[in-house]
Protein backbone atom coordinates (compact mmCIF):
# COMPACT_ATOMS: atom_id res chain seq x y z
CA UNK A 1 6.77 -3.69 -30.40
CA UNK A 2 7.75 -6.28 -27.70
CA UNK A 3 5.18 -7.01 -24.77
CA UNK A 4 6.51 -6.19 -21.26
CA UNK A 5 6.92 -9.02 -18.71
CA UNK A 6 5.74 -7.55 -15.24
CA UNK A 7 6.77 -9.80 -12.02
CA UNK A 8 4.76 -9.98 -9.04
CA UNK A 9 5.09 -12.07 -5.77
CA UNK A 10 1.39 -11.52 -4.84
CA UNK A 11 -1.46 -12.41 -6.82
CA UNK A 12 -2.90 -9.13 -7.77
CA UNK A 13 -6.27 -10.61 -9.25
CA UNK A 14 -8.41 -9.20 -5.86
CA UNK A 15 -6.50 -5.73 -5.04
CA UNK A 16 -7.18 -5.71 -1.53
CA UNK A 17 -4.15 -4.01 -0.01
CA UNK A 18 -2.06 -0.63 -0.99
CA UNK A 19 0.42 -2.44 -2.68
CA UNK A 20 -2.14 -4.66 -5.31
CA UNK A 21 -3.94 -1.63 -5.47
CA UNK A 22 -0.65 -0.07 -6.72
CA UNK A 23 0.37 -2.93 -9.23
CA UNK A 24 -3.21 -2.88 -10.64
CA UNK A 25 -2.98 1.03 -11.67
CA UNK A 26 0.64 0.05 -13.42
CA UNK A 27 -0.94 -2.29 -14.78
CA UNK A 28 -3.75 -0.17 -16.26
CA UNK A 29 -0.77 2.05 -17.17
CA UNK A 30 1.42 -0.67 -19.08
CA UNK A 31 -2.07 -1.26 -21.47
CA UNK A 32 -3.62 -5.01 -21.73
CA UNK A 33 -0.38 -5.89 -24.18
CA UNK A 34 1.58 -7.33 -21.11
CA UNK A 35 2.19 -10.46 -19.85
CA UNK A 36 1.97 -10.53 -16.14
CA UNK A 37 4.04 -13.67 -13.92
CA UNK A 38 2.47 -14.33 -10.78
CA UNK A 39 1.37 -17.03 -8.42
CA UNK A 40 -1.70 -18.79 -9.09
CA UNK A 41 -4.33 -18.60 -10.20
CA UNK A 42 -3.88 -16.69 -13.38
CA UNK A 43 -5.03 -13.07 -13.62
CA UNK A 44 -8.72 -12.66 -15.49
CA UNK A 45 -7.36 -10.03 -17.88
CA UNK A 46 -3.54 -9.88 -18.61
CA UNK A 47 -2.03 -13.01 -20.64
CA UNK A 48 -0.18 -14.84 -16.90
CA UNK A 49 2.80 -16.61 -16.44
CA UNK A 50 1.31 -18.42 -13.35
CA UNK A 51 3.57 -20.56 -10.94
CA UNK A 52 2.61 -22.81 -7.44
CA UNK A 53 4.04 -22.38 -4.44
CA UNK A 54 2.94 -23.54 -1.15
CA UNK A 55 4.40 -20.63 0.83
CA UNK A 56 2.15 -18.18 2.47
CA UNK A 57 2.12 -14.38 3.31
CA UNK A 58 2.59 -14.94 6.88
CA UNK A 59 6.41 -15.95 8.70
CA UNK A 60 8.29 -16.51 11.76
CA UNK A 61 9.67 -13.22 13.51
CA UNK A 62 7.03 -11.07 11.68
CA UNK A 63 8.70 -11.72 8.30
CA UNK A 64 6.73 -12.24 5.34
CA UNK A 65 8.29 -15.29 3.32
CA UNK A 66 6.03 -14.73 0.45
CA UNK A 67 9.19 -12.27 -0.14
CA UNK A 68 11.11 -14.52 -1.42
CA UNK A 69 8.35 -16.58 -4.05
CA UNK A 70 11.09 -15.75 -6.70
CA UNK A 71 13.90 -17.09 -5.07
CA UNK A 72 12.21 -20.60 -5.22
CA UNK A 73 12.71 -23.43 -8.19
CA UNK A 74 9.55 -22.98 -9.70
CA UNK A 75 8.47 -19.55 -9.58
CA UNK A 76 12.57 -18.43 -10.80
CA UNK A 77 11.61 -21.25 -13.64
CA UNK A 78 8.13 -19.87 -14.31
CA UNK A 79 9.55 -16.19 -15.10
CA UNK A 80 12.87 -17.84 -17.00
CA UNK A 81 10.45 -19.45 -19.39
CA UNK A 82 8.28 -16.41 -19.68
CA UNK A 83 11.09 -14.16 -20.34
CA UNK A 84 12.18 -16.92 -23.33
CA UNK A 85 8.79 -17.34 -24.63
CA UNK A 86 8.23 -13.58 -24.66
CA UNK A 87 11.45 -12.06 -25.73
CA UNK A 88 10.13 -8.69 -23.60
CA UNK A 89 11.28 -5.38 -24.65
CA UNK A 90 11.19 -4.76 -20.69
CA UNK A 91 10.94 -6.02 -17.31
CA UNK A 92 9.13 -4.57 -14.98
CA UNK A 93 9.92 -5.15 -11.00
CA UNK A 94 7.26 -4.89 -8.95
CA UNK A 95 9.47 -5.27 -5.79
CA UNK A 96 13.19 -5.70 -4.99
CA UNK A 97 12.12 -9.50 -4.20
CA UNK A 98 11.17 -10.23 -8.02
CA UNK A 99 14.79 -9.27 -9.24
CA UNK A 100 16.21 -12.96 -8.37
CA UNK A 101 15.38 -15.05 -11.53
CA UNK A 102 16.23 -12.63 -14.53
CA UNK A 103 19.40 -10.45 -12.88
CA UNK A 104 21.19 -11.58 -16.05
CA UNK A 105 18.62 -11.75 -18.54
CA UNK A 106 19.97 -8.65 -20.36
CA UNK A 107 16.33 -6.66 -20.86
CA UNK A 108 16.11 -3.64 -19.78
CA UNK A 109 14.49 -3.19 -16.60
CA UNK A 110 13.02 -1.02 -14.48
CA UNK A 111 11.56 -1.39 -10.15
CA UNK A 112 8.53 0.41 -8.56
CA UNK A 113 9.62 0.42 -5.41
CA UNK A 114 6.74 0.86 -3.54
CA UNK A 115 8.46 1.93 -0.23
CA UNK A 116 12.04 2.28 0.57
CA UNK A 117 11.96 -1.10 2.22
CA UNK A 118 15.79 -0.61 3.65
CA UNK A 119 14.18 2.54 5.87
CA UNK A 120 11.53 0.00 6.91
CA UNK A 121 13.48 -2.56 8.12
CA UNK A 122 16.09 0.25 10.21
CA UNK A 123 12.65 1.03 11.92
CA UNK A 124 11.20 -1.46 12.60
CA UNK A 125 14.34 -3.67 13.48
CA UNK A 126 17.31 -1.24 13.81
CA UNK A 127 20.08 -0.67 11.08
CA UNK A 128 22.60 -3.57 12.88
CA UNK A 129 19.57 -5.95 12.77
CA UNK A 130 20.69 -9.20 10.17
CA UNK A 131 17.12 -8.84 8.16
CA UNK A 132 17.36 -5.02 7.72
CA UNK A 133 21.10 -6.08 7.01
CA UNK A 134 20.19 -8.10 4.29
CA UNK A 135 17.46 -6.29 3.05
CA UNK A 136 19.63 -2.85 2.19
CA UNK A 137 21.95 -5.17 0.34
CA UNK A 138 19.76 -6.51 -1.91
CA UNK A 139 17.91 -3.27 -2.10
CA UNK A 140 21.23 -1.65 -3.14
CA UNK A 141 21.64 -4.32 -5.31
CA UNK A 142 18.36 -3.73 -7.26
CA UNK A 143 18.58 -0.17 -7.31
CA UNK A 144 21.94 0.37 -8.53
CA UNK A 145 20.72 -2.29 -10.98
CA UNK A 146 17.95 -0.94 -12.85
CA UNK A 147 17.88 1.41 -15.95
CA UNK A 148 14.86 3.11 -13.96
CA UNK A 149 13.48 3.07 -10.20
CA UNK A 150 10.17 4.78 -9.58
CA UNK A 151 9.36 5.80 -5.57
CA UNK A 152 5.93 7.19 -4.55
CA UNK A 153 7.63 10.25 -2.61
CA UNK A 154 10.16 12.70 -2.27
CA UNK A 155 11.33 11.24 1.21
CA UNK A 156 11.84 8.19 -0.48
CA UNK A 157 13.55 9.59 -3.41
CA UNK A 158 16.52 11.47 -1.35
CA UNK A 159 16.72 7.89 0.56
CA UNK A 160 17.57 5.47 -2.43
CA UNK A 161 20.13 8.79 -3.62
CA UNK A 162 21.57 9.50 -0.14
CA UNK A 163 21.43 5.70 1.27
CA UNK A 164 22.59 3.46 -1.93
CA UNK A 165 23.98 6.25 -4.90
CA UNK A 166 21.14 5.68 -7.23
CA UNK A 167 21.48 9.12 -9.89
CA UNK A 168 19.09 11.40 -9.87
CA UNK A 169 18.56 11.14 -13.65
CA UNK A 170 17.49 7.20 -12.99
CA UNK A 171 14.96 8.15 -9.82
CA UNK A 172 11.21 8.99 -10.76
CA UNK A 173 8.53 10.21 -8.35
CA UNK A 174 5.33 7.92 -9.14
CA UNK A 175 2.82 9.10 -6.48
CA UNK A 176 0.61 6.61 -4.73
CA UNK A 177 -3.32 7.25 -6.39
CA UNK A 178 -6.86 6.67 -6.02
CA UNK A 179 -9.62 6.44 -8.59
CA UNK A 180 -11.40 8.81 -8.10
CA UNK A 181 -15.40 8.35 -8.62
CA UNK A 182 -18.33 8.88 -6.73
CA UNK A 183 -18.47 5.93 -3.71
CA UNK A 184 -20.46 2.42 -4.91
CA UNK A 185 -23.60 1.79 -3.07
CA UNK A 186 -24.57 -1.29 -1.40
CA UNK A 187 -25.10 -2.60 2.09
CA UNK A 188 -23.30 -3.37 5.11
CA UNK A 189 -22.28 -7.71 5.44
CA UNK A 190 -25.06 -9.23 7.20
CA UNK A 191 -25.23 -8.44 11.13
CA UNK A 192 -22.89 -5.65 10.72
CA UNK A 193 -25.80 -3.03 10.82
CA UNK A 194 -27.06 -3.79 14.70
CA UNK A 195 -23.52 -4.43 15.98
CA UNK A 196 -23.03 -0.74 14.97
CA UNK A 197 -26.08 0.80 15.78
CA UNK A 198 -25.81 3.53 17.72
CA UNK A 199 -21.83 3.65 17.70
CA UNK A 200 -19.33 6.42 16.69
CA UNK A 201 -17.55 4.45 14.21
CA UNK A 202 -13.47 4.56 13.83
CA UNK A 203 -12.57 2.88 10.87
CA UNK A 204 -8.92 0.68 10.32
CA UNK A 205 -7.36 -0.62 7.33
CA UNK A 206 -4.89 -3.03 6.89
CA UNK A 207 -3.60 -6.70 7.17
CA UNK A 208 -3.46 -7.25 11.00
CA UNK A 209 -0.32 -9.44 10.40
CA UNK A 210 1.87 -6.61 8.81
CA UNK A 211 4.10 -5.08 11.72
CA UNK A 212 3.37 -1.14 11.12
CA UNK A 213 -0.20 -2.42 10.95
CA UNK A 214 -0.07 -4.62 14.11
CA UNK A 215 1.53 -2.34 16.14
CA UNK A 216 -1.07 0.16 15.53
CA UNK A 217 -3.80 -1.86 16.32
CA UNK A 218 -2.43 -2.60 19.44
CA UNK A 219 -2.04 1.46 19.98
CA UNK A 220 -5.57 1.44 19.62
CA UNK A 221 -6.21 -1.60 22.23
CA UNK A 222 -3.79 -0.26 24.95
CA UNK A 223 -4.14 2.91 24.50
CA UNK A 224 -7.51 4.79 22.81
CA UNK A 225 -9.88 2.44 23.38
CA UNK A 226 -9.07 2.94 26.91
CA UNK A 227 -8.99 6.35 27.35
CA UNK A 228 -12.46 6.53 25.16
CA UNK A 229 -14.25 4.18 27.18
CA UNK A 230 -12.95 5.78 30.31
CA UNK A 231 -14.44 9.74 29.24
CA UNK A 232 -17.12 8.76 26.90
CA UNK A 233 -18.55 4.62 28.03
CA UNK A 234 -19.64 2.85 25.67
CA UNK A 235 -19.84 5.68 22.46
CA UNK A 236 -17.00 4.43 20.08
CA UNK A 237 -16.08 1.27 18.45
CA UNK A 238 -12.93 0.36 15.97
CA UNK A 239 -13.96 -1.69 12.97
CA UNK A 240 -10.83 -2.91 11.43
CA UNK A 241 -10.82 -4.62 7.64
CA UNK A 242 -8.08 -6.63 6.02
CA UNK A 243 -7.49 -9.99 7.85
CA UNK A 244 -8.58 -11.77 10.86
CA UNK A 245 -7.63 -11.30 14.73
CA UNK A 246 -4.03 -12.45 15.50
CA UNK A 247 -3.62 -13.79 19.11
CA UNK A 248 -4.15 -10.92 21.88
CA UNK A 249 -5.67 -8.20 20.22
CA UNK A 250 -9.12 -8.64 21.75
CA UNK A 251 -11.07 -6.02 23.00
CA UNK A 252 -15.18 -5.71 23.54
CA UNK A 253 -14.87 -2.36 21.06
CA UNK A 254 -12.32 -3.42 18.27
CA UNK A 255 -13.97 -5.22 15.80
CA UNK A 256 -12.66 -7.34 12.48
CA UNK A 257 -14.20 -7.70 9.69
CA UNK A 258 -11.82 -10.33 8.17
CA UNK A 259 -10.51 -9.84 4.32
CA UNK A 260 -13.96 -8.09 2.47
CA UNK A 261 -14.73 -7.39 -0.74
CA UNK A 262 -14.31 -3.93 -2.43
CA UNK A 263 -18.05 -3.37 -2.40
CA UNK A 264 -18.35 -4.36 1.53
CA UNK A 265 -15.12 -1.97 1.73
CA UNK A 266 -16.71 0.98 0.24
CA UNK A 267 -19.63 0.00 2.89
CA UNK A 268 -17.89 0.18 5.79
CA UNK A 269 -15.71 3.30 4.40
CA UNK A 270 -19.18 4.84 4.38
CA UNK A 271 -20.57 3.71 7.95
CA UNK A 272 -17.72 5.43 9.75
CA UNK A 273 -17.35 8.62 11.44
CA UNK A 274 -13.53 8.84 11.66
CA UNK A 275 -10.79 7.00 9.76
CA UNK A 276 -7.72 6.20 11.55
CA UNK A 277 -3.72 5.66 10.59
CA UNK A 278 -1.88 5.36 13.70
CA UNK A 279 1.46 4.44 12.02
CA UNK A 280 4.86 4.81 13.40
CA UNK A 281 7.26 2.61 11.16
CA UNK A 282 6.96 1.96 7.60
CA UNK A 283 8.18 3.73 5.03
CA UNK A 284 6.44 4.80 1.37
CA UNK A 285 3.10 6.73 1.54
CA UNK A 286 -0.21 5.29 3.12
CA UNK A 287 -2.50 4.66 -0.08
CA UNK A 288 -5.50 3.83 2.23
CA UNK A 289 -5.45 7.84 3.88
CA UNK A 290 -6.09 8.59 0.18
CA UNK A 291 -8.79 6.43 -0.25
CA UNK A 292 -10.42 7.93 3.10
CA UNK A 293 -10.10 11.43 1.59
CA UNK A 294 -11.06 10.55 -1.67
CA UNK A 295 -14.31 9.21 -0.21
CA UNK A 296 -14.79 12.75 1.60
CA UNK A 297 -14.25 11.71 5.39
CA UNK A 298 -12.14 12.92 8.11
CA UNK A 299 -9.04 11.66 8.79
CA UNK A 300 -6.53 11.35 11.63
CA UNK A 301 -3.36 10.36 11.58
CA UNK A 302 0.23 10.12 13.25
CA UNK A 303 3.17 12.23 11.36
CA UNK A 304 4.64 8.99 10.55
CA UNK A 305 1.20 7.61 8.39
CA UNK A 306 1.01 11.32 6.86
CA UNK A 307 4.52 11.23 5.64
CA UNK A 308 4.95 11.91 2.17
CA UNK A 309 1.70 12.99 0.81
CA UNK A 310 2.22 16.34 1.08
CA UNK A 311 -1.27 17.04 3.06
CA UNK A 312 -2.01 20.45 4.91
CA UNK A 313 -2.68 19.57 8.68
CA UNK A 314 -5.86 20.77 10.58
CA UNK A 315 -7.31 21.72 6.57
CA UNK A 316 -6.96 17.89 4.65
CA UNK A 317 -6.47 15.97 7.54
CA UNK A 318 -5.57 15.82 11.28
CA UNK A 319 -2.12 15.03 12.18
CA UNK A 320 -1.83 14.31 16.06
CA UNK A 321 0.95 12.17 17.71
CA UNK A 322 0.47 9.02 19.78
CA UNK A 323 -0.13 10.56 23.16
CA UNK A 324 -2.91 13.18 21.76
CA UNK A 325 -4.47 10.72 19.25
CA UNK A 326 -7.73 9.41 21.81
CA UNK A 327 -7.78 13.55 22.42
CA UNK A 328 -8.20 14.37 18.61
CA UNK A 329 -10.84 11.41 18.20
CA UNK A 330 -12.81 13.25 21.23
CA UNK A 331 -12.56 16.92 19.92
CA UNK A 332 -13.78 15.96 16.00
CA UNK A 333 -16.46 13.41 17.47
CA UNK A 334 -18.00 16.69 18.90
CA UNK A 335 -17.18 18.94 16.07
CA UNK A 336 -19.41 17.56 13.11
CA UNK A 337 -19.15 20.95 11.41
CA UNK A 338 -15.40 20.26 11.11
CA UNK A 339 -15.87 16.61 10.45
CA UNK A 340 -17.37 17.78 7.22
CA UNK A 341 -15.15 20.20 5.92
CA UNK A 342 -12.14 17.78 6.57
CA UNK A 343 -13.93 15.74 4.54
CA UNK A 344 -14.59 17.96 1.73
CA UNK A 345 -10.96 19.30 1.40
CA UNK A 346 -9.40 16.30 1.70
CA UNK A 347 -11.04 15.11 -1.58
CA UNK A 348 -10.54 18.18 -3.34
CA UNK A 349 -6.95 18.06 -2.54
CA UNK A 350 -6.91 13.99 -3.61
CA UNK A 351 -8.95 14.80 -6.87
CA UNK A 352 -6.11 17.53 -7.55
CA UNK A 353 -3.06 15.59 -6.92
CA UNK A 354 -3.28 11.54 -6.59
CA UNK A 355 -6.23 10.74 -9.53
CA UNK A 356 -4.46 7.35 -10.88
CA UNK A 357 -5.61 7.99 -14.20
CA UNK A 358 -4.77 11.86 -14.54
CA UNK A 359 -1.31 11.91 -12.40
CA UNK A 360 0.53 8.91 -11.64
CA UNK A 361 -0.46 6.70 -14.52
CA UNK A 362 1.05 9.14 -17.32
CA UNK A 363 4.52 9.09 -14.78
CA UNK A 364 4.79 5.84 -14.94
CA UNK A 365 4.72 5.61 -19.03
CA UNK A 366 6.92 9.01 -19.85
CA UNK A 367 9.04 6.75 -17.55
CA UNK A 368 9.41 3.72 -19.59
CA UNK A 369 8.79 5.11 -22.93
CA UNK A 370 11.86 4.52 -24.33
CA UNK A 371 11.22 0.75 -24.22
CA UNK A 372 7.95 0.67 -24.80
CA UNK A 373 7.59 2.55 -27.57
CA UNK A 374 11.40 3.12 -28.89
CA UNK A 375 9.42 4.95 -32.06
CA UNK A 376 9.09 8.04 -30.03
CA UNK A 377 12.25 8.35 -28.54
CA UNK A 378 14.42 11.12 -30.15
């Protein structure tokens, strides 16, 4: 049986973000027979293709140029040879941006598109915009491509039909997941313990260079933190994890915590009072809000970060829109009775429906069966 060749732009060995938390459960899902091409170094478990580049995550304009890793000599030469060497019985796209080097190659293949990136783009830059432009052309492209195309929701499932003709038969709903088991212990990073004492913690998540992320951190500057300080002085604090400060976003109560480990993650998931997605752009489902609920805390979010996940309001989570966000933070900080039974429905509703190992995982290999294992096909 031939070994799938997986293609990744980000190194996936430390899965620090939604998106290499997604690749590592398809991963787990594909079985260690694989071989995975990424950049370096190579991955500790999976037999690696690895290729250099010298091109980092961040860009110009708020544009990410790691997108286009593949679209370089040596990382379209690295999956080439891999794809020779390997003869794979499939090829498996882990975004529209790994499709470059092996659009001819003849293998089946099949994308996890882990957002509808075109619907991004249109909000964040508007549909006339060259990037978003560019980006539903290739996306097209891809989609229209591929013998299969898993989305993590329904929303984005009637975009890739409505927006680029992609058949229903060829479009599989692969929900974003969580592992679910009880929390790891441990401490706090040094220092963290006194700068917190005494604070009603709201806890962020997410790469402070990422626009849907940036632009709700700045919510949170300009607009909560402000309103907090001004009716309760001094009470609440933001800790946000996932990358340093950019330029501007200071404020005495948000705090960052830089790029942690999972353990120091699980830490500061555990310190907090409140989690917080103030998203209004973006597309795919928030993985993170399932993490929060899986660890049994309350969460509040915008609409826009709830989107997709199919959570009740006001029973798994609180949805509350931009100008009554600081006004939900205020009535759960005084409602600890409610804080806990958010917090205890939201993980029975993620143990129910987004367990990795029980939900998603077996989608994702009904989906590709047919090249995996062609024995079992009828």
């Amino acid at each position: 049986m031939a070994k799938p060749l997986v293609l990744s732009y980000w190194n996936v060995n430390r899965p620090v973000t939604g998106g290499l938390r997604r690749v590592t459960a398809l991963l787990e899902a594909l079985g260690p027979d694989l071989v995975l091409c990424q950049p370096e170094p190579a991955h500790p478990v999976y037999e690696t293709a690895a290729y250099r580049t010298n091109w980092t995550r961040a860009g110009g304009g708020g544009i990410n140029r790691g997108l286009f890793h593949f679209f370089l000599p040596e990382p379209a030469r690295a999956a080439r040879e891999a794809w020779r060497r390997v003869r794979p019985g499939l090829i498996v796209h882990t975004s529209i941006w790994t499709f470059w080097p092996l659009r001819r190659a003849g293998t089946p293949m099949v994308l996890d598109a882990h957002d509808a990136l075109g619907a991004a783009m249109t909000g964040r830059y508007g549909r006339r915009h060259p990037f978003t432009l560019l980006v539903r052309a290739w996306e097209r492209r891809v989609a229209r491509r591929v013998d299969r195309l898993f989305v993590c929701s329904d929303v984005d499932r009637a975009y890739f039909a409505r927006e680029y003709g992609v058949s229903e038969d060829r479009l599989s709903v692969v929900p974003n997941g969580v592992h679910v088991r009880p929390p790891a212990e441990g401490p706090l990073p040094a220092g963290w313990e006194g700068r917190l004492a005494g604070k009603t913690v709201l806890f962020f998540m997410g790469k402070p260079a990422y626009q849907p992320n940036a632009q709700g951190l700045q919510f949170l500057r300009d607009t909560v933190l402000p309103e907090l300080e001004r009716r309760q002085p001094g009470r609440f604090c933001v800790v946000a994890c996932g990358g340093e400060a950019r330029p501007g976003m200071a404020h005495p109560a948000l705090h960052f915590a830089g790029v942690v480990s999972d353990e120091e993650l699980q830490a500061f998931i555990r310190r907090a009072d409140l989690c917080l997605s103030p998203t209004f752009s973006g597309s795919g489902t928030r993985l993170k809000i399932l993490e929060w609920l899986a660890a049994g805390k309350a969460v509040i979010s915008t609409p826009k970060g709830a989107e997709g996940l199919g959570a009740v309001p006001s029973r798994d989570l609180v949805e509350a829109e931009g100008r009554d966000f600081a006004a939900a933070i205020l009535s759960l900080a005084e409602a600890p009775d409610r804080v806990r039974a958010l917090g205890r429905a939201g993980a029975d509703f993620v143990r129910q429906r987004y367990d990795w190992s029980s939900s998603s995982q077996p989608l994702w290999r009904e989906g590709m069966r047919r090249w995996l294992d062609p024995r079992q096909t009828g």
